[in-house]
Protein backbone atom coordinates (compact mmCIF):
# COMPACT_ATOMS: atom_id res chain seq x y z
CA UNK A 1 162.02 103.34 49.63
CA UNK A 2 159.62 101.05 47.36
CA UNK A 3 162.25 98.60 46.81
CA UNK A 4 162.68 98.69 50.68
CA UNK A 5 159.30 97.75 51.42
CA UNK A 6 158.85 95.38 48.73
CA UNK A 7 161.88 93.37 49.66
CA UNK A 8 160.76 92.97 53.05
CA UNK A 9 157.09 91.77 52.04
CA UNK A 10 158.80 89.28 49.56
CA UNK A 11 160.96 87.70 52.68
CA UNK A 12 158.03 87.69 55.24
CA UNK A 13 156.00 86.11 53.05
CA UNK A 14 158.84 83.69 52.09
CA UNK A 15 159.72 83.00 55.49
CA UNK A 16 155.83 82.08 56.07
CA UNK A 17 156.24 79.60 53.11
CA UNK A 18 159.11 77.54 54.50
CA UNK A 19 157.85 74.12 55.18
CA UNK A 20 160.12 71.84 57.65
CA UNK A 21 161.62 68.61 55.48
CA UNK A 22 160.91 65.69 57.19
CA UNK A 23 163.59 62.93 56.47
CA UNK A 24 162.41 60.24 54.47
CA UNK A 25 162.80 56.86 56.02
CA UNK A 26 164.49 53.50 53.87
CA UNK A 27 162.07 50.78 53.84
CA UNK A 28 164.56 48.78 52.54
CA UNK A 29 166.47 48.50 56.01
CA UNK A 30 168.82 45.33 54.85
CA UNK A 31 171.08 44.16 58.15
CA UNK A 32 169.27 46.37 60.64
CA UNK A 33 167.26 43.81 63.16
CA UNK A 34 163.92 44.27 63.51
CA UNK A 35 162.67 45.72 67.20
CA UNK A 36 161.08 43.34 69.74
CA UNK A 37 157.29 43.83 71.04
CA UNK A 38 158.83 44.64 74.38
CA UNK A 39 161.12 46.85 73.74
CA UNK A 40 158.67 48.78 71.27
CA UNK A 41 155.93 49.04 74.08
CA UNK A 42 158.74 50.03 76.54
CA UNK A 43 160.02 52.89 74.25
CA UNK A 44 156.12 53.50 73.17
CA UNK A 45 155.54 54.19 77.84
CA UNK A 46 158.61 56.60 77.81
CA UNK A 47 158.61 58.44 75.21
CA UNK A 48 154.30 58.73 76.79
CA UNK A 49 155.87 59.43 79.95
CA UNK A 50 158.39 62.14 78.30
CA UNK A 51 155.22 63.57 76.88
CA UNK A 52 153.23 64.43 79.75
CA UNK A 53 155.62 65.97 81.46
CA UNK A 54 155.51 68.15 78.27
CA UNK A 55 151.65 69.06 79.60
CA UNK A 56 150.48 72.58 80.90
CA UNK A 57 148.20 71.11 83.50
CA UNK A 58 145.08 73.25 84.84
CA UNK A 59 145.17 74.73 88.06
CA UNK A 60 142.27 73.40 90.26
CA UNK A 61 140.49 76.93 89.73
CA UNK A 62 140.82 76.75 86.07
CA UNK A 63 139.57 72.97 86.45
CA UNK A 64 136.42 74.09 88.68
CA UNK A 65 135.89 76.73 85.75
CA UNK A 66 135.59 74.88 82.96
CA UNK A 67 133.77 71.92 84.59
CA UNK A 68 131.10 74.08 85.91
CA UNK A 69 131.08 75.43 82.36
CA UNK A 70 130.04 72.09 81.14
CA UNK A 71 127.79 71.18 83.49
CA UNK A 72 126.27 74.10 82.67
CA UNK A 73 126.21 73.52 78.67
CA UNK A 74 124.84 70.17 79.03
CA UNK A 75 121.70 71.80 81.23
CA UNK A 76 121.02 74.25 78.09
CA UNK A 77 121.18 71.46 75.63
CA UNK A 78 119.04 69.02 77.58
CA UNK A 79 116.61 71.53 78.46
CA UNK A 80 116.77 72.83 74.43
CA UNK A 81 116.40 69.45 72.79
CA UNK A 82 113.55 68.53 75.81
CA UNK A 83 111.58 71.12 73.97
CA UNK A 84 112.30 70.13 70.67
CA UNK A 85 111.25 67.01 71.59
CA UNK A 86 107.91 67.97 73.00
CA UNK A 87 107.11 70.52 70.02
CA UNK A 88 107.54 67.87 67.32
CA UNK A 89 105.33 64.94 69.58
CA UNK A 90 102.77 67.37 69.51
CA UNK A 91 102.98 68.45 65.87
CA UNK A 92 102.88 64.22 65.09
CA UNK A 93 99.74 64.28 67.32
CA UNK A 94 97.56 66.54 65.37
CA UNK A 95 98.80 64.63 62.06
CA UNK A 96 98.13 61.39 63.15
CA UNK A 97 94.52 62.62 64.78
């Protein structure tokens, strides 16, 4: 039962530890032609365009949400740092006096 348990730890954590191999490219590409600036900036808009259709957009509730969330951050910070701001000029006012 001990064994049981201790092989499966040993392959979780060994299936945690697998790291995908990335094939390594040939600098040293001899006879292949080198790409064109158009071409490159034509692949570089579709695979862009491939991409965003990739994208979990927000629904316009979710958008409303989170902007009014922000507005609503920046208030606290402004308002915070406003009386920062006025607590240290009047701190440098009775050391300069």
């Amino acid at each position: 039962m001990k064994k049981k348990a201790k092989k499966e730890q040993q392959d979780s954590q060994n299936k945690s530890a697998k790291v995908a191999k990335l094939p390594i490219k040939n600098k040293s590409s001899k006879g292949t032609k080198k790409e064109g600036i158009f071409s490159r900036i034509n692949r570089f808009f579709k695979e862009a365009k491939t991409e965003l259709t990739k994208v979990k957009w927000p629904t316009q509730k979710e958008l409303i949400a989170s902007t009014i969330a922000v507005i609503i951050l920046c208030l606290v910070f402004a308002f915070f740092l406003g009386i920062v701001d006025i607590g240290i000029v009047k701190v440098l006012k009775l050391i300069l006096r």
